[in-house]
PDB file of N, CA and C in Angstrom:
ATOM      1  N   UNK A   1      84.895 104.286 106.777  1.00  0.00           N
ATOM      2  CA  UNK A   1      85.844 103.257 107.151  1.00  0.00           C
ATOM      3  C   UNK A   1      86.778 102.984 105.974  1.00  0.00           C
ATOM      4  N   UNK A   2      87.823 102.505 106.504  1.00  0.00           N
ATOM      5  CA  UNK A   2      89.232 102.702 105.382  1.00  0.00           C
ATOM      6  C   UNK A   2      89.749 100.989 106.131  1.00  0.00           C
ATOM      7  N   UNK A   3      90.324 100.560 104.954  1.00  0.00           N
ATOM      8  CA  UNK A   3      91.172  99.290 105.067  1.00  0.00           C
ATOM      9  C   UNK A   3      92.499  99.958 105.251  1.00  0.00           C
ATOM     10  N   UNK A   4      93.262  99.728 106.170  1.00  0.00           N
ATOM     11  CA  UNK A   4      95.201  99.955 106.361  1.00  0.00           C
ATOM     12  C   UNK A   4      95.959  99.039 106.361  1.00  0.00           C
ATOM     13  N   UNK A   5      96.543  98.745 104.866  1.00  0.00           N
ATOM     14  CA  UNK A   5      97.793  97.474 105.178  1.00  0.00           C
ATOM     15  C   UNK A   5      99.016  98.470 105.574  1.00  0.00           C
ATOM     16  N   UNK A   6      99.849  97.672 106.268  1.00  0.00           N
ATOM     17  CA  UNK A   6     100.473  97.922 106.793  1.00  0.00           C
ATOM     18  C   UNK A   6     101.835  96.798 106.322  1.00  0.00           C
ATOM     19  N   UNK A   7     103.039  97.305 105.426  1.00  0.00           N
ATOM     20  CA  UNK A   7     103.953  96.535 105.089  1.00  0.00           C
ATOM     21  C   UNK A   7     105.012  96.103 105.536  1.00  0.00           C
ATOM     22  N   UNK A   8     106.218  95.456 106.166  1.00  0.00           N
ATOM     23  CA  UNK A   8     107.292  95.689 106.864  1.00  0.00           C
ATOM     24  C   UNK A   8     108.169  95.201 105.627  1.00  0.00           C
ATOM     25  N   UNK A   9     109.086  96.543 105.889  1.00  0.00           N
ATOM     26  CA  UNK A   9     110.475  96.445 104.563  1.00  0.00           C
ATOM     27  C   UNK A   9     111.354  96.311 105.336  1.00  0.00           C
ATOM     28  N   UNK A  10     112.489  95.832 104.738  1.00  0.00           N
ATOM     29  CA  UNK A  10     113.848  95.585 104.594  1.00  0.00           C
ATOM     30  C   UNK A  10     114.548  95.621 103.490  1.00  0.00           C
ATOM     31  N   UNK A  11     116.035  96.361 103.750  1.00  0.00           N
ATOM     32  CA  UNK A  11     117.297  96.227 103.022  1.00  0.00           C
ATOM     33  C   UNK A  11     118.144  95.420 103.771  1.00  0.00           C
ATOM     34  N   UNK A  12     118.518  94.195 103.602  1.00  0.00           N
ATOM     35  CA  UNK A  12     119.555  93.637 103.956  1.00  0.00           C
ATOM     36  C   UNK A  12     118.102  92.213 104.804  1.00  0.00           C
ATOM     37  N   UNK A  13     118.928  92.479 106.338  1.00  0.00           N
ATOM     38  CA  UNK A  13     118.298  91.313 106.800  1.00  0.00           C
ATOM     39  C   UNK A  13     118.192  91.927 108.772  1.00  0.00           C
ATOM     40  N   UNK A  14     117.787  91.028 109.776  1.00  0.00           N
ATOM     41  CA  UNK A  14     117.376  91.694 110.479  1.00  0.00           C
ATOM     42  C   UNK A  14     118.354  91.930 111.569  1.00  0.00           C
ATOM     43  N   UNK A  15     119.736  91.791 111.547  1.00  0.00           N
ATOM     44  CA  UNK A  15     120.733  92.871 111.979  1.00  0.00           C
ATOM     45  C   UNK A  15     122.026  93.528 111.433  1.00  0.00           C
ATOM     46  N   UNK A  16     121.663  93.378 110.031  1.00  0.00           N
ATOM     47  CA  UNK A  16     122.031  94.797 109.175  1.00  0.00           C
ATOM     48  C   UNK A  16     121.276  95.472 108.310  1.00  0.00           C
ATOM     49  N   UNK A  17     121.561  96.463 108.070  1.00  0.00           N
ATOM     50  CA  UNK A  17     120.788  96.798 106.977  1.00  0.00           C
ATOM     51  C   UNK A  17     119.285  97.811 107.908  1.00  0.00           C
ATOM     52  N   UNK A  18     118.698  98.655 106.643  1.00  0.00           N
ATOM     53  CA  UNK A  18     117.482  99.152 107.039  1.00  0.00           C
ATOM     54  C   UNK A  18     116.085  98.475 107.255  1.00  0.00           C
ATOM     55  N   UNK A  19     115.487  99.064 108.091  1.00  0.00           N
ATOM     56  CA  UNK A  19     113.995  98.380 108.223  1.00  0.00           C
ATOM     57  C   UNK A  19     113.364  99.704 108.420  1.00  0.00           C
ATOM     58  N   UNK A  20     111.741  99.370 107.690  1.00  0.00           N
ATOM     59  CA  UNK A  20     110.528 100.443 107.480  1.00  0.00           C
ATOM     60  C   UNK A  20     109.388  99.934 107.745  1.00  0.00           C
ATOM     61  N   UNK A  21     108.757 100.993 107.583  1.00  0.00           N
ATOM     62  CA  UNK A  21     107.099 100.244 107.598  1.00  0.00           C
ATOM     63  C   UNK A  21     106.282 100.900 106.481  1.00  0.00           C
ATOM     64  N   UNK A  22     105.746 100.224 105.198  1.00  0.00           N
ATOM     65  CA  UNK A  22     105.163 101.152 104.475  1.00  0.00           C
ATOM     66  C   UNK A  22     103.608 100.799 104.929  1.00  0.00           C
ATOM     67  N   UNK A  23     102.678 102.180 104.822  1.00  0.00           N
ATOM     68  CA  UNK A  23     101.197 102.373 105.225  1.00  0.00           C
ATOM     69  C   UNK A  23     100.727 102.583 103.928  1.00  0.00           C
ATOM     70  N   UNK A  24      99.365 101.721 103.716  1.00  0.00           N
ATOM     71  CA  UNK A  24      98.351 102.540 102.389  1.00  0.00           C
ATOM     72  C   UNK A  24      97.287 102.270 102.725  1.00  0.00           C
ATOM     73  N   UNK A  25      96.341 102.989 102.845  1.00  0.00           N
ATOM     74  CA  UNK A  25      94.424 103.604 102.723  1.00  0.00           C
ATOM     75  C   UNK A  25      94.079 102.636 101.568  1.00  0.00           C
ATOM     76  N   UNK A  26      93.299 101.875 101.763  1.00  0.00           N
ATOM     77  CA  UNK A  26      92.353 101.431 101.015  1.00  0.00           C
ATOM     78  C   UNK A  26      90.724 101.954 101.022  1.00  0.00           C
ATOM     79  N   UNK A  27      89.958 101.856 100.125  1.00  0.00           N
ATOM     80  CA  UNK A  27      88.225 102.051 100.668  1.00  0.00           C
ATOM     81  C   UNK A  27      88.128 100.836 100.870  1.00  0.00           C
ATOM     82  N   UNK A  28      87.310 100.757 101.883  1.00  0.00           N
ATOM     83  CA  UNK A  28      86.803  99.731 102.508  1.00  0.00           C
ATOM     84  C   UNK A  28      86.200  98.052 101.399  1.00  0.00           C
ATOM     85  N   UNK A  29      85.975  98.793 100.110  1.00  0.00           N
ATOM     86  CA  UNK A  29      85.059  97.728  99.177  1.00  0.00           C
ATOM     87  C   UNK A  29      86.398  97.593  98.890  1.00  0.00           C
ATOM     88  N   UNK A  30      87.720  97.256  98.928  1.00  0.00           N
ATOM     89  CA  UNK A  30      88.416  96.253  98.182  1.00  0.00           C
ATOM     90  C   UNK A  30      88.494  95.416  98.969  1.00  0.00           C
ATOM     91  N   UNK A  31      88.962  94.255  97.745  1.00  0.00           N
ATOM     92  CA  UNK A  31      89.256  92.811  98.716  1.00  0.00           C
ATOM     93  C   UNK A  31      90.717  92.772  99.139  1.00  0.00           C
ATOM     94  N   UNK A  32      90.754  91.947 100.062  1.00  0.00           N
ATOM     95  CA  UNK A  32      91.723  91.528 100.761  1.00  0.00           C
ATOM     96  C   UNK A  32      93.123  90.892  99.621  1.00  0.00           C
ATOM     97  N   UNK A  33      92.678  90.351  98.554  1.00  0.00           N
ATOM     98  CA  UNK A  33      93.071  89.428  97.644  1.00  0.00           C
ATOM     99  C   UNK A  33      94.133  91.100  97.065  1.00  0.00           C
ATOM    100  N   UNK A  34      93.219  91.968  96.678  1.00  0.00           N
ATOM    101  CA  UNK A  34      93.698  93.437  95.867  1.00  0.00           C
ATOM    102  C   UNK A  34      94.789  94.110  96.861  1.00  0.00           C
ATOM    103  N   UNK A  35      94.398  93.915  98.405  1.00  0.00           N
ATOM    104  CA  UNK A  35      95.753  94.211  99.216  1.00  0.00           C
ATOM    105  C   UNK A  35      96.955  93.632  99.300  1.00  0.00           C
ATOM    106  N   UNK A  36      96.863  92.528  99.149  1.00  0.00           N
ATOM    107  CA  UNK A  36      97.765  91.671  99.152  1.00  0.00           C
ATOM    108  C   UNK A  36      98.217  91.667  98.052  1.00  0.00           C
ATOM    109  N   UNK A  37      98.139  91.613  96.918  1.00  0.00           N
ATOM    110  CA  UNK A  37      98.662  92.464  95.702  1.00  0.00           C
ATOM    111  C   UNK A  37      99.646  93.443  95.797  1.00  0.00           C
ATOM    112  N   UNK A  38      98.949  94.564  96.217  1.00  0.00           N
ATOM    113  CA  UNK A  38      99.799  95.634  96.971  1.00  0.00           C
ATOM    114  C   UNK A  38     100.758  95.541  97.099  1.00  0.00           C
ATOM    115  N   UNK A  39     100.845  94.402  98.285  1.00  0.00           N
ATOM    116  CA  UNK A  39     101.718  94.569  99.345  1.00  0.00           C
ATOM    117  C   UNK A  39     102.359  93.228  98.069  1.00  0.00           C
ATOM    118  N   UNK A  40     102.668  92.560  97.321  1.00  0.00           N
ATOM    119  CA  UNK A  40     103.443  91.925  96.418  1.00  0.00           C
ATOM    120  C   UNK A  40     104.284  92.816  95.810  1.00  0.00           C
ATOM    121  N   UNK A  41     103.602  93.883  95.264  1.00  0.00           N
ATOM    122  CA  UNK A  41     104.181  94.783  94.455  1.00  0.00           C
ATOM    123  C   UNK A  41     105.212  95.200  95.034  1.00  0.00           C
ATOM    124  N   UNK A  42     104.946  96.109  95.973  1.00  0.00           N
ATOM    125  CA  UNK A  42     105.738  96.994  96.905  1.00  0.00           C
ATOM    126  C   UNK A  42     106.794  95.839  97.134  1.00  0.00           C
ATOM    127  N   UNK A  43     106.888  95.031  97.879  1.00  0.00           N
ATOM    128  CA  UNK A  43     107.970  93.530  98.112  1.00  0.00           C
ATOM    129  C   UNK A  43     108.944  93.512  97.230  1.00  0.00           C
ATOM    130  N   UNK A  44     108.181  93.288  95.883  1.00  0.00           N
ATOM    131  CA  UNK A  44     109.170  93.425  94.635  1.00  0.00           C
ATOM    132  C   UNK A  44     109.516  94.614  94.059  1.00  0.00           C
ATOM    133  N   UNK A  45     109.495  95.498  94.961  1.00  0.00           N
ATOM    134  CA  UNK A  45     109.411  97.265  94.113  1.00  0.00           C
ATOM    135  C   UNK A  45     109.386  97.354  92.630  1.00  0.00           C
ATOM    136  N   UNK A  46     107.821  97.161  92.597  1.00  0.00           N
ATOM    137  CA  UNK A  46     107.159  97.311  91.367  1.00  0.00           C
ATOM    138  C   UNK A  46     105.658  98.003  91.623  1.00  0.00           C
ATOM    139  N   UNK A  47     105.444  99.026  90.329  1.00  0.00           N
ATOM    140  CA  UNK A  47     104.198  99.587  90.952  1.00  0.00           C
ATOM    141  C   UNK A  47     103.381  98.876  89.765  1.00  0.00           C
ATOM    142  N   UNK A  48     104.157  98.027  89.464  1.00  0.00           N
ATOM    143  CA  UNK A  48     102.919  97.126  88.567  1.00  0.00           C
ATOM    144  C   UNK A  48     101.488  96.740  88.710  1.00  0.00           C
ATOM    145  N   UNK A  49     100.230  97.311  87.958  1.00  0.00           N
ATOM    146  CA  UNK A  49      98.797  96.651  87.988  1.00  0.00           C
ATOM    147  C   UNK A  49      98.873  95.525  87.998  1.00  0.00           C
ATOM    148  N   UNK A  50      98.820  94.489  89.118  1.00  0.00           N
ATOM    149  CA  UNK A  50      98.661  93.024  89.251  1.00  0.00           C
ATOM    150  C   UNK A  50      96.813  93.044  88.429  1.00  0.00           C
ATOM    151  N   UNK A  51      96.754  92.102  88.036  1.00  0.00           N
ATOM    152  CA  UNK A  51      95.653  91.347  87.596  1.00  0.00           C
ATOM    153  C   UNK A  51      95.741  89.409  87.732  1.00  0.00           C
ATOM    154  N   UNK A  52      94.362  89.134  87.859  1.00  0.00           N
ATOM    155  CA  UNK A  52      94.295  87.687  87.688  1.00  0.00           C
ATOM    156  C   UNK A  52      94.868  87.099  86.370  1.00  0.00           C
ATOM    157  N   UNK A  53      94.941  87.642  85.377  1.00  0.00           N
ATOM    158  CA  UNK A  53      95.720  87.185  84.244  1.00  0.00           C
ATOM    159  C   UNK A  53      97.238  87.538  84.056  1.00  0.00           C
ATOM    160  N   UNK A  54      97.444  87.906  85.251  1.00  0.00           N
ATOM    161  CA  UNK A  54      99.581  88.453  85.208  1.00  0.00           C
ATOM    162  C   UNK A  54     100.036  87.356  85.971  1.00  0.00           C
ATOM    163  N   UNK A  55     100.823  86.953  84.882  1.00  0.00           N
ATOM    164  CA  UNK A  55     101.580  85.639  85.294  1.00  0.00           C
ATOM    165  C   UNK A  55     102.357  85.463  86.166  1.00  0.00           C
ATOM    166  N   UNK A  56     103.091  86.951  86.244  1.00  0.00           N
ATOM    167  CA  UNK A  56     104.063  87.081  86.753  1.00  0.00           C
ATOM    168  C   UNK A  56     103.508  86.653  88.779  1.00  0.00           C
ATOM    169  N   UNK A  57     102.163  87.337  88.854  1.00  0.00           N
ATOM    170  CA  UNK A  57     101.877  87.458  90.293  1.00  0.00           C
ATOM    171  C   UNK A  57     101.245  86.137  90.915  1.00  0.00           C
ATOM    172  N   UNK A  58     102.033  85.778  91.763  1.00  0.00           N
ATOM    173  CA  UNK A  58     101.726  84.290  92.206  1.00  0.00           C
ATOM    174  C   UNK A  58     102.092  84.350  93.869  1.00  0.00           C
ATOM    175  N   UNK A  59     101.105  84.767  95.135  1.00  0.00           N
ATOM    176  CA  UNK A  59     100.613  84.830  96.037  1.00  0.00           C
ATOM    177  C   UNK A  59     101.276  83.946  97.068  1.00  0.00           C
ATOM    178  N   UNK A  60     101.719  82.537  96.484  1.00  0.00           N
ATOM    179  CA  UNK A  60     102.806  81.752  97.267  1.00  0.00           C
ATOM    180  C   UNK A  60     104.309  82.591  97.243  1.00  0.00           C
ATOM    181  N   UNK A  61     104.815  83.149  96.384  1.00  0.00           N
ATOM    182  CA  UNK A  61     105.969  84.066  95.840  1.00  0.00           C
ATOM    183  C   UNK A  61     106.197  85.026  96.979  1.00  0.00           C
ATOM    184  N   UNK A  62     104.975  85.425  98.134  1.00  0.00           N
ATOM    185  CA  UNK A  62     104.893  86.747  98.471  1.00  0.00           C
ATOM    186  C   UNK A  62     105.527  86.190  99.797  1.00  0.00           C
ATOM    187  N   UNK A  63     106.814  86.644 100.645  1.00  0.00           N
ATOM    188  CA  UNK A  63     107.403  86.448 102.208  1.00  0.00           C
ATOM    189  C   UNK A  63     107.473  87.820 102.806  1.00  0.00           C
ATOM    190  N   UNK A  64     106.569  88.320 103.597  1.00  0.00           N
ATOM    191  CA  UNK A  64     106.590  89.242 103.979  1.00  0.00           C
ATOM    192  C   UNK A  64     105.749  89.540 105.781  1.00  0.00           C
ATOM    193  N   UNK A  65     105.630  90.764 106.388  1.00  0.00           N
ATOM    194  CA  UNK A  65     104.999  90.605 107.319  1.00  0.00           C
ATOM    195  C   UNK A  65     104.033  91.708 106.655  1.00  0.00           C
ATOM    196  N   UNK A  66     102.716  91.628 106.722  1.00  0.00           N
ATOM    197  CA  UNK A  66     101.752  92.253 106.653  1.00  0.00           C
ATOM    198  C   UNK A  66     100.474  92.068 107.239  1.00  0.00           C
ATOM    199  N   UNK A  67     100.384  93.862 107.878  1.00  0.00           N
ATOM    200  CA  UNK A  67      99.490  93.687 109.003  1.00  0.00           C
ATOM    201  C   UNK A  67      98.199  94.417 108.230  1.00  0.00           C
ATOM    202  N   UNK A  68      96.351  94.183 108.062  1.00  0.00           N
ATOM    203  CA  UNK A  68      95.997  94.441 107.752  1.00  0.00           C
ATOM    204  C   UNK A  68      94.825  95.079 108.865  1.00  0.00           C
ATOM    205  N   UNK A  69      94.269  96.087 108.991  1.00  0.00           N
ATOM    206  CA  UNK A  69      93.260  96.553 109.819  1.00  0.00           C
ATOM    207  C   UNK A  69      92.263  97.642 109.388  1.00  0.00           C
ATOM    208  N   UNK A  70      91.624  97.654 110.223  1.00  0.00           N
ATOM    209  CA  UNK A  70      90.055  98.821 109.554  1.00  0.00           C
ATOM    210  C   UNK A  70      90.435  99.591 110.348  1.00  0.00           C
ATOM    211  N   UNK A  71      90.439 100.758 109.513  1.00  0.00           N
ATOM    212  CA  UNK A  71      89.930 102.245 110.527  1.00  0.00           C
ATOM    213  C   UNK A  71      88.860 102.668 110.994  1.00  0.00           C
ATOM    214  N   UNK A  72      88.148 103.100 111.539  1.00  0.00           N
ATOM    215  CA  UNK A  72      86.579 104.028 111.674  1.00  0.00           C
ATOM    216  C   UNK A  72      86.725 105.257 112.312  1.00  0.00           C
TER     217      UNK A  72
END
């Protein structure tokens, strides 16, 4: 079993501009907290290692649609 977030991007806004969907595989033992990370990063196109001590990453900051689900 695999964790799949599932990201929704945009350039612009929602009738101009591009829209995507980015996909990433997790193993199942991460937390939810480490996806959502992720999906911060990617938001801010940064492939930055978030950690609990990076100031920069602050979880209220994050406006996005993200869909999270298990595979089997």
């Amino acid at each position: 079993m695999n964790i799949i977030a599932i990201l929704e991007r945009s350039a612009g806004n929602s009738s101009i501009g591009e829209m995507w969907k980015e996909t990433k595989s997790f193993p199942i033992e991460t937390s939810v907290n480490d996806v959502i990370r992720w999906a911060y990063a990617r938001h801010n196109d940064t492939e930055e290692k978030w950690s609990d001590k990076n100031p920069s990453y602050d979880i209220k900051n994050f406006r996005g649609n993200l869909t999270i689900t298990i595979s089997q």
